[in-house]
C-alpha atoms as a PDB file:
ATOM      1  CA  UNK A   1       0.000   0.000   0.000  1.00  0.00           C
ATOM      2  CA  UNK A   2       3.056   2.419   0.599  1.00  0.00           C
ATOM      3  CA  UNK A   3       4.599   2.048  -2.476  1.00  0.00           C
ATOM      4  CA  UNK A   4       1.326   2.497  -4.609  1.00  0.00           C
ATOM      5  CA  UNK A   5       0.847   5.425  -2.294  1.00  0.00           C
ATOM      6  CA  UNK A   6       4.285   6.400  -2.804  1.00  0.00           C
ATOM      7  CA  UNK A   7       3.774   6.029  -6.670  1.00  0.00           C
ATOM      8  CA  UNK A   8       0.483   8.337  -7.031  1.00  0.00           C
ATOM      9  CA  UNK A   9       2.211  11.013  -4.929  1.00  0.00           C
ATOM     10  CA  UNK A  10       5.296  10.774  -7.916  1.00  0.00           C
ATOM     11  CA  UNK A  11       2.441  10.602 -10.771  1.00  0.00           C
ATOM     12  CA  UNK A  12       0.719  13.651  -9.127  1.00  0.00           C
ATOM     13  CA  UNK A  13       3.577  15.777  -9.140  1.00  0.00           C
ATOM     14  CA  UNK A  14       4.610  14.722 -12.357  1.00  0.00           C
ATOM     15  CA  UNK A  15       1.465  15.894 -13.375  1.00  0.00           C
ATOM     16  CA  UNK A  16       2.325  19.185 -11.525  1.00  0.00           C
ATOM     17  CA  UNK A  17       5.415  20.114 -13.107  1.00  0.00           C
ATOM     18  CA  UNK A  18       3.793  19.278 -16.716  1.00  0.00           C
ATOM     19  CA  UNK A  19       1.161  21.470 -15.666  1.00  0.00           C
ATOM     20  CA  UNK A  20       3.391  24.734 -14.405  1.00  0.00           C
ATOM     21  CA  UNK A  21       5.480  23.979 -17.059  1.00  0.00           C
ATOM     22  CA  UNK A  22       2.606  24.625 -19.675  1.00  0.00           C
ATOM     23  CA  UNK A  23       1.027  27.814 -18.165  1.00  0.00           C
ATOM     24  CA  UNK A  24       4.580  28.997 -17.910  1.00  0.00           C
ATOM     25  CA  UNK A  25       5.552  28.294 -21.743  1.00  0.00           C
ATOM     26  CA  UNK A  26       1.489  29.260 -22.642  1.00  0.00           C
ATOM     27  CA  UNK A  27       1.868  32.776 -21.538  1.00  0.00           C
ATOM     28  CA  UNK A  28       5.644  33.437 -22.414  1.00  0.00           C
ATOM     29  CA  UNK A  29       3.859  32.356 -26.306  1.00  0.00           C
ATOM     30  CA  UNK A  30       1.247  35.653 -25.715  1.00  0.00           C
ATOM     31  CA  UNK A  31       3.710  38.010 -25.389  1.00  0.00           C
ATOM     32  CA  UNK A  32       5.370  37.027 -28.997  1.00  0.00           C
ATOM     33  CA  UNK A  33       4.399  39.006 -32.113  1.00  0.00           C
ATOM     34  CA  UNK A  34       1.434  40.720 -30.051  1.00  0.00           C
ATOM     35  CA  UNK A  35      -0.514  44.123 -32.142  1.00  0.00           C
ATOM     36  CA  UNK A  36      -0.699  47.657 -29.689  1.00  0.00           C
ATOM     37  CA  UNK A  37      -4.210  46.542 -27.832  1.00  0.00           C
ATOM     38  CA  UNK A  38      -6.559  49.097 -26.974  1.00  0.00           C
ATOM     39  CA  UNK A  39      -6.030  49.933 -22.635  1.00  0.00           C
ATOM     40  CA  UNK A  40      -9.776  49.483 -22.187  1.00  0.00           C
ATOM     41  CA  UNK A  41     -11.545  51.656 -19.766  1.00  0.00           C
ATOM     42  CA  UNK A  42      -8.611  54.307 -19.744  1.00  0.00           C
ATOM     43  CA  UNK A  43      -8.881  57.525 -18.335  1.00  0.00           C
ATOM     44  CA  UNK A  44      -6.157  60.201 -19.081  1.00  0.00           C
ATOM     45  CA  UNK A  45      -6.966  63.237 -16.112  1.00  0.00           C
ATOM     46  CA  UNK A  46      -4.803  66.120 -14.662  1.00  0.00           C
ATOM     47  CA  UNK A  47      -3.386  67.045 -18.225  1.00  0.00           C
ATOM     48  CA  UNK A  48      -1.173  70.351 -17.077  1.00  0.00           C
ATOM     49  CA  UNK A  49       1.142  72.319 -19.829  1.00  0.00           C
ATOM     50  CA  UNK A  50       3.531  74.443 -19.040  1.00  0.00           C
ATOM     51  CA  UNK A  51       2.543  76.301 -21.649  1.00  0.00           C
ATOM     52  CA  UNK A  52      -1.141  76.409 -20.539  1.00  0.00           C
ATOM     53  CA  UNK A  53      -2.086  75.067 -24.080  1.00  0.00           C
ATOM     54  CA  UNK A  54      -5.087  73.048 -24.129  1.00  0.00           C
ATOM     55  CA  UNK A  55      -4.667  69.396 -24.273  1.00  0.00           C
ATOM     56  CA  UNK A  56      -7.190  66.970 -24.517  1.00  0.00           C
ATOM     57  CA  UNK A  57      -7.740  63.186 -25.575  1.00  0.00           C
ATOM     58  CA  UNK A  58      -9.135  62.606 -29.239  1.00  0.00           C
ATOM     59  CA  UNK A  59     -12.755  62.500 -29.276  1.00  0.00           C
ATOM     60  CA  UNK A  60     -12.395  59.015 -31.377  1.00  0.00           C
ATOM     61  CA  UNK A  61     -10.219  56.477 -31.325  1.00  0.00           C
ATOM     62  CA  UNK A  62      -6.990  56.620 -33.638  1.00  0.00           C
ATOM     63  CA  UNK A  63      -8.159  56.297 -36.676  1.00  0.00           C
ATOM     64  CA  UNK A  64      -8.395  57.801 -40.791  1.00  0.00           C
ATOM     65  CA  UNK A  65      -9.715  60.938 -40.982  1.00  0.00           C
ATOM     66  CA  UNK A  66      -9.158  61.636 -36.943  1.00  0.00           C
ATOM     67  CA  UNK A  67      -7.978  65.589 -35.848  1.00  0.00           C
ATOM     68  CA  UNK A  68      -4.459  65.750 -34.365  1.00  0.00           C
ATOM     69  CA  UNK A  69      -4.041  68.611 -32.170  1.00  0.00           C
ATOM     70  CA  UNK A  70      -6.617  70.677 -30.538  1.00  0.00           C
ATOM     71  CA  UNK A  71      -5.572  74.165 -32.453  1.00  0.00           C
ATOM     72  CA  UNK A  72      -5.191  73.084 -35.792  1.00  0.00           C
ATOM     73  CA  UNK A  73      -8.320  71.972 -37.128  1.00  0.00           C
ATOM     74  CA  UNK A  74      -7.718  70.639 -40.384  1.00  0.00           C
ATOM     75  CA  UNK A  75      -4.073  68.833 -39.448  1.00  0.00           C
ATOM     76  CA  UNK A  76      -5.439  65.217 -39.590  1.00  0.00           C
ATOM     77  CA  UNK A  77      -4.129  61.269 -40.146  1.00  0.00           C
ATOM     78  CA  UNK A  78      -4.690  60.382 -43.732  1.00  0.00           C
ATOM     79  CA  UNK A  79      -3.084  56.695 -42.681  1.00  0.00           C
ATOM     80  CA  UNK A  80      -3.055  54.297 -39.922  1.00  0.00           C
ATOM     81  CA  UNK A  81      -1.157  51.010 -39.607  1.00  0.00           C
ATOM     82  CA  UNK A  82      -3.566  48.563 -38.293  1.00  0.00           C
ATOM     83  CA  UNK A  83      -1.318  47.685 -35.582  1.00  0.00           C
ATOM     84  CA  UNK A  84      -2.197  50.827 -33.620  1.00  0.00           C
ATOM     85  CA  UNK A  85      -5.018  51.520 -35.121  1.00  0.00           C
ATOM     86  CA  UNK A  86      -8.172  51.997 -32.594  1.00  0.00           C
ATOM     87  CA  UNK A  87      -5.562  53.365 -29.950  1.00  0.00           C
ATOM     88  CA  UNK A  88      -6.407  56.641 -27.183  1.00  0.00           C
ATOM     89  CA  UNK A  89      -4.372  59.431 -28.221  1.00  0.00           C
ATOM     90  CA  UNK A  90      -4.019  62.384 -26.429  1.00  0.00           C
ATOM     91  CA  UNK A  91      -4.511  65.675 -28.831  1.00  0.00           C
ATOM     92  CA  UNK A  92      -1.566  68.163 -28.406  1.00  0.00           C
ATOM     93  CA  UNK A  93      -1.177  71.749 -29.378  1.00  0.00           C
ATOM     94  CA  UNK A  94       0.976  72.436 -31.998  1.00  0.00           C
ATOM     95  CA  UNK A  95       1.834  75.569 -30.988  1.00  0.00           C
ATOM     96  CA  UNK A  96       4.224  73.853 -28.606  1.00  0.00           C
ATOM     97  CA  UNK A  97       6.457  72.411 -31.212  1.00  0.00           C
ATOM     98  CA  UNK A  98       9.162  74.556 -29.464  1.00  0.00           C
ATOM     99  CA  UNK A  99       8.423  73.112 -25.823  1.00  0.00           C
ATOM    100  CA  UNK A 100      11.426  72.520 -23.709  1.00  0.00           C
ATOM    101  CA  UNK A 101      11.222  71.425 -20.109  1.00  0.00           C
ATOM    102  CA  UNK A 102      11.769  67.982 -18.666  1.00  0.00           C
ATOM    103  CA  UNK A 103       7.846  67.974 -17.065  1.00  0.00           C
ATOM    104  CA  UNK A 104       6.350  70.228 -19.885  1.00  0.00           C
ATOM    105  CA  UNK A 105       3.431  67.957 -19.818  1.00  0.00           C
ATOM    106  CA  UNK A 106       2.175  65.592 -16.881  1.00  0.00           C
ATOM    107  CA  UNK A 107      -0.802  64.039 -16.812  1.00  0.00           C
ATOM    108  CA  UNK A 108      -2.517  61.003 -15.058  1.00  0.00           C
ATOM    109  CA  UNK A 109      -3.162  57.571 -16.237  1.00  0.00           C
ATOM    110  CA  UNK A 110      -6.015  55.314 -14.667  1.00  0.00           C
ATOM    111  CA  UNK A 111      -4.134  51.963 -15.474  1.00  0.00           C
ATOM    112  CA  UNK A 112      -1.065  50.184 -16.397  1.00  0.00           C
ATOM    113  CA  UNK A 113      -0.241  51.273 -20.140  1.00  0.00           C
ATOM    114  CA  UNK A 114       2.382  51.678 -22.476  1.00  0.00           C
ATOM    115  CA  UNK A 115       2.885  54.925 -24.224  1.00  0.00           C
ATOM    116  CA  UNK A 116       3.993  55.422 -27.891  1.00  0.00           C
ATOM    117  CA  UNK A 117       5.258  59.186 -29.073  1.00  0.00           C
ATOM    118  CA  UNK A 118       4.712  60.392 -33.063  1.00  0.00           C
ATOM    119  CA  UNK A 119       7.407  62.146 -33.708  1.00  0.00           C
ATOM    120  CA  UNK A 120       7.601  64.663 -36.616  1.00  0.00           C
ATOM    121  CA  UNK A 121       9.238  63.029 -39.295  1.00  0.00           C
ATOM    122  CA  UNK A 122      11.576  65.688 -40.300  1.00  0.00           C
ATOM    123  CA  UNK A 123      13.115  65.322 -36.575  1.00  0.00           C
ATOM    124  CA  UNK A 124      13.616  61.626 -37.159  1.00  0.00           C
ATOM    125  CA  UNK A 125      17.404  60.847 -37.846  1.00  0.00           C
ATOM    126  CA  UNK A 126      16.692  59.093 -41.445  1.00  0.00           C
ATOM    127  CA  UNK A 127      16.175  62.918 -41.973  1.00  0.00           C
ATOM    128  CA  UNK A 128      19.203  64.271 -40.404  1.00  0.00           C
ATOM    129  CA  UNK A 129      17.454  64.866 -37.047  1.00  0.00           C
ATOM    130  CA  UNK A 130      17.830  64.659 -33.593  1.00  0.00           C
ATOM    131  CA  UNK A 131      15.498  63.511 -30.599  1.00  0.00           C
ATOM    132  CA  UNK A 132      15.325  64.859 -27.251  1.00  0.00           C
ATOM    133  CA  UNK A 133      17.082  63.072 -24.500  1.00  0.00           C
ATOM    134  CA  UNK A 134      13.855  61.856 -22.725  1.00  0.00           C
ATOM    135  CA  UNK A 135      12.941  60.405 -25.874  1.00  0.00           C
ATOM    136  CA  UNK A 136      15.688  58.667 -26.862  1.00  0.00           C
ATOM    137  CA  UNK A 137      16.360  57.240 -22.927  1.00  0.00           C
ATOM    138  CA  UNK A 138      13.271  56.215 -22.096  1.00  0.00           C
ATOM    139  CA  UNK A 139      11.650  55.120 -25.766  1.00  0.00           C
ATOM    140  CA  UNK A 140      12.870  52.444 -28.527  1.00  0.00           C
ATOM    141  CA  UNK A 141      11.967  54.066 -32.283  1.00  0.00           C
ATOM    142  CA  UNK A 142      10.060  51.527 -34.288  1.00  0.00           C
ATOM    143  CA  UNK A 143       9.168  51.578 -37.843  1.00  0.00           C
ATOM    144  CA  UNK A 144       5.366  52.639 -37.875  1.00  0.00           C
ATOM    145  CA  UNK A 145       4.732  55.784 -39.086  1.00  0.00           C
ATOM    146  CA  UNK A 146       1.133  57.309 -39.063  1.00  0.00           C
ATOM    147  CA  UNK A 147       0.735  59.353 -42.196  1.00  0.00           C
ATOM    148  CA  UNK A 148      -0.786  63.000 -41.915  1.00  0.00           C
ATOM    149  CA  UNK A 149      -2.060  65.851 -44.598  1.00  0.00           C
ATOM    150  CA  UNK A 150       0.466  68.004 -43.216  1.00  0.00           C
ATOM    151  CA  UNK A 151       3.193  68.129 -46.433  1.00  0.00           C
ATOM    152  CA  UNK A 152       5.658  69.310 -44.720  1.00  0.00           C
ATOM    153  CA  UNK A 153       5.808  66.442 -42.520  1.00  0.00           C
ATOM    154  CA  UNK A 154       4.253  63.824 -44.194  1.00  0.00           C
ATOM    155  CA  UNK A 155       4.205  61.261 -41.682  1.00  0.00           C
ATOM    156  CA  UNK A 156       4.965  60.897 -37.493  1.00  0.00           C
ATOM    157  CA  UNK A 157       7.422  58.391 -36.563  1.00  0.00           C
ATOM    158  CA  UNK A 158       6.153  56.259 -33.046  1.00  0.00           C
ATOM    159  CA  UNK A 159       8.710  55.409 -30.386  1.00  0.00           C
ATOM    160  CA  UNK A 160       7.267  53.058 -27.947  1.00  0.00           C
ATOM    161  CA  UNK A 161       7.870  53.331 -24.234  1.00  0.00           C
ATOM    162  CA  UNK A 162      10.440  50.845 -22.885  1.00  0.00           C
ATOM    163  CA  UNK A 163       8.345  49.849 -20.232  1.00  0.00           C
ATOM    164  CA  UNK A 164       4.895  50.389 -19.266  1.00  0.00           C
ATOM    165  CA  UNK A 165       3.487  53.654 -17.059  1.00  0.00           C
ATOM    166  CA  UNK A 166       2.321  52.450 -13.397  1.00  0.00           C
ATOM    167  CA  UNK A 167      -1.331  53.851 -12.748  1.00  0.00           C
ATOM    168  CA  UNK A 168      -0.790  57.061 -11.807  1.00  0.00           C
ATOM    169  CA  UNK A 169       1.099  60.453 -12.487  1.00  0.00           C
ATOM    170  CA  UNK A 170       3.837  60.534 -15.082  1.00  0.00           C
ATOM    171  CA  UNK A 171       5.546  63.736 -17.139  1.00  0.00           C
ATOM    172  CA  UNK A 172       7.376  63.953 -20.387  1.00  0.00           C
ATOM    173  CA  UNK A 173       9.783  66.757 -22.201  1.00  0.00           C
ATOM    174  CA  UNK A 174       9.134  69.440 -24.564  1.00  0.00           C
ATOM    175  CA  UNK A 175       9.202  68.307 -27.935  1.00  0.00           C
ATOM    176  CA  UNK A 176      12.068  70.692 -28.622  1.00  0.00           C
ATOM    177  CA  UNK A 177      14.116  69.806 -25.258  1.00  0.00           C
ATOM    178  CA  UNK A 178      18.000  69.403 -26.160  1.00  0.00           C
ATOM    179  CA  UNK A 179      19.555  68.166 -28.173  1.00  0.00           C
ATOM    180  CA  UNK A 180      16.199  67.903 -30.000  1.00  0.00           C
ATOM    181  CA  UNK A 181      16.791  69.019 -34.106  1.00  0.00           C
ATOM    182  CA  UNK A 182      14.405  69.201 -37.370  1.00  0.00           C
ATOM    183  CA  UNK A 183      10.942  68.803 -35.879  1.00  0.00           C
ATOM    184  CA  UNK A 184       8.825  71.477 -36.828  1.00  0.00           C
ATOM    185  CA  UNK A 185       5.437  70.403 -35.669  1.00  0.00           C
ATOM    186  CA  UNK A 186       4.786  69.065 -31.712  1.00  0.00           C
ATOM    187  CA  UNK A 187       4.228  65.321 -31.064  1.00  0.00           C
ATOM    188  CA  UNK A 188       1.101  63.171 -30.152  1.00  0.00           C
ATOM    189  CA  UNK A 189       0.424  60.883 -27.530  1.00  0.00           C
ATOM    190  CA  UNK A 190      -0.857  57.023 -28.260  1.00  0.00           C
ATOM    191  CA  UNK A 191      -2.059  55.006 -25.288  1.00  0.00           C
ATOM    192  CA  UNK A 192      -2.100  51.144 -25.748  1.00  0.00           C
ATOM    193  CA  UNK A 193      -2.461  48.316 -23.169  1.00  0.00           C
ATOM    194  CA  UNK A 194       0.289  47.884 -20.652  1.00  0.00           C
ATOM    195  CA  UNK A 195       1.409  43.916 -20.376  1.00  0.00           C
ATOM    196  CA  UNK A 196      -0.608  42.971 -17.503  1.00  0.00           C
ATOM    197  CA  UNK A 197      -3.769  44.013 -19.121  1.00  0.00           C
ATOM    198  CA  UNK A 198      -2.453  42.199 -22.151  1.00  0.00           C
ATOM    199  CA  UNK A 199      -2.107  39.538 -20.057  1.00  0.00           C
ATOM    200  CA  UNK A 200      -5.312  38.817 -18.196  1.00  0.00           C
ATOM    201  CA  UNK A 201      -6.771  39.016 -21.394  1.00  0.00           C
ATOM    202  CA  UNK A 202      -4.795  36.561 -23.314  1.00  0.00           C
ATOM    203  CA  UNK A 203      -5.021  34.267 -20.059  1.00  0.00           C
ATOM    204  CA  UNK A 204      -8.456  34.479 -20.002  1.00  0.00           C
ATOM    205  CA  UNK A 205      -9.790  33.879 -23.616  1.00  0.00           C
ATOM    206  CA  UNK A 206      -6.505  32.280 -25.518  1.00  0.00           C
ATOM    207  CA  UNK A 207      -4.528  30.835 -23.182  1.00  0.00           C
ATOM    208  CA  UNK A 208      -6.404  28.524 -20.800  1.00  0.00           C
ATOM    209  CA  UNK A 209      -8.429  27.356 -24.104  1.00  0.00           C
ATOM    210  CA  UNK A 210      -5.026  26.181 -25.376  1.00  0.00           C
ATOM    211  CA  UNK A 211      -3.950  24.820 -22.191  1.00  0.00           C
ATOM    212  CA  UNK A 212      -7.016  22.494 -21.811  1.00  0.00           C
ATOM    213  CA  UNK A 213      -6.205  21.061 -25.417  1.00  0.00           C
ATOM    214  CA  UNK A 214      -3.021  20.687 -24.814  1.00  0.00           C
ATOM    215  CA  UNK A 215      -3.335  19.270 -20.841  1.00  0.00           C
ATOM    216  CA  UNK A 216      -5.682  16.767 -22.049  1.00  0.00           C
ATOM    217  CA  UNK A 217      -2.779  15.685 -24.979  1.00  0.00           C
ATOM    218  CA  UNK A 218       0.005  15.417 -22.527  1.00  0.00           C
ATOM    219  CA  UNK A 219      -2.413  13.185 -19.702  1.00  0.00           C
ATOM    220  CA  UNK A 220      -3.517  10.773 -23.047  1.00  0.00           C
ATOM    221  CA  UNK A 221       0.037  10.295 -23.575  1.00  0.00           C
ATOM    222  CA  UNK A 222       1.364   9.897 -19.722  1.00  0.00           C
ATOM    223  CA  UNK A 223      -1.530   7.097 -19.426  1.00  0.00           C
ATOM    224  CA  UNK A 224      -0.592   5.333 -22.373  1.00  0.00           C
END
């Protein structure tokens, strides 16, 4: 009787470790090749500029067709990539393209998120320019760029935050802070999910679907 015991109490943490193992491995496969997701239920409050612009968030999601800053009416994107498509944004004044300041802007965020930044194009290195220090510490440049009707520009480059914003207060730089070079028109603000939102999610709908297929493969094959 002890060594059946003995052998159930192996099986069960056999069982165990398979079992870790595969919610480990499930979730680590989530994260890979995942789209900017929409931080439902976000609310962007105590927006303060230095410059006492008005800032607000867009009135629609990111999308064709959608106004970029709250003083210049007819400035809008012409283009979205899908994969930020449907994203908050926060509507800047482009009268502050020659912000400086390390907290120009602060504002609070009611979750986790991660932040992206358009960037004028004509700022962007491939163009001989130069982004500010915040920027380029705390934000990776990718290759998206959100097409606008503004010629001079033509498109905003996004850099997306290293790591996601806590819930809470957070500030950025000017979009002309040293050693900041070619921009001519001020940045936007995207909003996306931050990973644990991301997370529960996936968990939720993807994940644990995957990891009942995939429990029930391993137990056929233990038993066999």
């Amino acid at each position: 009787m002890t060594i059946i015991k003995h052998c159930c109490w192996q099986e069960q943490q056999y069982y165990s470790w398979f079992y870790f193992a595969s919610v480990i491995f499930l979730i680590n496969q989530v994260g890979i090749g995942q789209q900017a997701k929409p931080a439902v239920g976000l609310k962007v409050t105590k927006i303060k500029v230095e410059s006492g612009q008005k800032y607000r968030m867009g009135g629609t999601p990111l999308q064709k067709q959608a106004r970029i800053y709250t003083d210049r009416d007819h400035l809008k994107f012409t283009n979205v990539p899908k994969s930020v498509t449907g994203l908050s944004y926060l509507m800047t004044a482009n009268a502050d393209h020659k912000g400086k300041g390390k907290t120009f802007l602060t504002f609070a965020v009611s979750q986790s998120v991660r932040l992206w930044v358009g960037r004028d194009s004509r700022g962007d290195p491939a163009k001989k320019g130069v982004a500010p220090k915040w920027l380029s510490s705390n934000f990776q440049r990718t290759n998206i760029m959100i097409e606008t009707n503004e010629p001079g520009m033509g498109f905003f480059v996004l850099y997306q935050g290293k790591a996601d914003l806590a819930k809470g207060k957070h500030s950025l730089g000017g979009n002309a802070d040293p050693p900041a070079a070619g921009q001519m028109n001020n940045y936007v603000l995207l909003f996306s999910a931050g990973a644990e939102a991301i997370a529960t999610q996936e968990l939720s709908v993807t994940v644990w679907h995957k990891l009942s297929l995939w429990w029930g493969k391993i137990k056929l094959e233990l038993t066999q």
